[in-house]
Structure formats: C-alpha cells, structure tokens
Protein backbone atom coordinates (compact mmCIF):
# COMPACT_ATOMS: atom_id res chain seq x y z
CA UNK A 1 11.53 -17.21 5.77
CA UNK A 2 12.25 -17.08 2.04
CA UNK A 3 11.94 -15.57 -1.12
CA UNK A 4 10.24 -18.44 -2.26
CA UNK A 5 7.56 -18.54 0.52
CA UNK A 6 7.20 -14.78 0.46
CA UNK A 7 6.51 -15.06 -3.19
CA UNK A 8 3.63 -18.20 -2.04
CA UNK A 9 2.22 -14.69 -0.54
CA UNK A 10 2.80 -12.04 -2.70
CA UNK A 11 4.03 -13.38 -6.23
CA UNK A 12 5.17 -9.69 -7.53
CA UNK A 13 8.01 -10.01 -5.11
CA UNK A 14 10.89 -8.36 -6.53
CA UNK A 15 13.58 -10.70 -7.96
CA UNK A 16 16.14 -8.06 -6.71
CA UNK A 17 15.29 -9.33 -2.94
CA UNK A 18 17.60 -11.09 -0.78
CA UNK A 19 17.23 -12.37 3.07
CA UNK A 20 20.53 -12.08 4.51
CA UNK A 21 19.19 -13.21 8.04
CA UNK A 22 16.26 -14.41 9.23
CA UNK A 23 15.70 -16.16 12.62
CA UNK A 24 12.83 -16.18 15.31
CA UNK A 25 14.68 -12.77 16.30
CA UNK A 26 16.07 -10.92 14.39
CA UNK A 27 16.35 -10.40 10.64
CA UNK A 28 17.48 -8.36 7.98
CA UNK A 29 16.70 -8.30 3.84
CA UNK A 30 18.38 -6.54 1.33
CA UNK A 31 16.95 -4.98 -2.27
CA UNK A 32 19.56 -4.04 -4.58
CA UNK A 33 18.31 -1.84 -7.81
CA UNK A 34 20.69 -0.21 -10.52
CA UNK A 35 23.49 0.73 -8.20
CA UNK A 36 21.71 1.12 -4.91
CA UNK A 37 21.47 -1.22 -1.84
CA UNK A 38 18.80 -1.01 0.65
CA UNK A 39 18.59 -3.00 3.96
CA UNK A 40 16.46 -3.38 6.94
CA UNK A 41 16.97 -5.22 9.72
CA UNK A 42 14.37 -6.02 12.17
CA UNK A 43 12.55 -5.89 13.97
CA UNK A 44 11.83 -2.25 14.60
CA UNK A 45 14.48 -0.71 12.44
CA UNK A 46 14.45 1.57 9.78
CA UNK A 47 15.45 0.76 5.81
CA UNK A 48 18.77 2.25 5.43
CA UNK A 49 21.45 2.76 2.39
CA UNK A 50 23.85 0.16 2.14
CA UNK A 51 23.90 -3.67 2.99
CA UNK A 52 23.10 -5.92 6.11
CA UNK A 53 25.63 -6.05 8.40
CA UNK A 54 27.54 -9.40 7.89
C-alpha cells in the first residue's frame, strides 16, 4: 500500500502520512503534526507516541 493508492480511496488523506512498512503481514504508518509523531503498527496494535520502529 501507498499514500498514493490510499488517497485513490480517500483523497483528504493527510499529506503529513507516511508508510514506513507495509507487507502482507505486518505494517506500520506514521503521522507527524507540529512536533508530534504518531505510529501504529499492525495489525492489532494500538497508535502510540513516537515513530515506527526501524
């Protein structure tokens, strides 16, 4: 998946998206805003402070 296809979906998208990871099992995204990361990583996780796990 990308930003690009997700935004074939859903065009308001946030520009401030990123997908770090994204295979057929596991993934994680990060949105950055002002000075504040947020990431999830899936599936089943929660969104946390701070960036994906590299």
């Amino acid at each position: 998946m990308t930003v690009a296809k997700l935004r074939r979906i859903d065009p308001n998208v946030s520009g401030a998206l990123s997908i770090v990871r994204a295979t057929s099992a596991k993934h994680c995204v990060e949105l950055t805003g002002s000075s504040v990361t947020w990431s999830y990583t899936g599936p089943g996780g929660a969104p946390t402070f701070g960036r994906c796990s590299r």
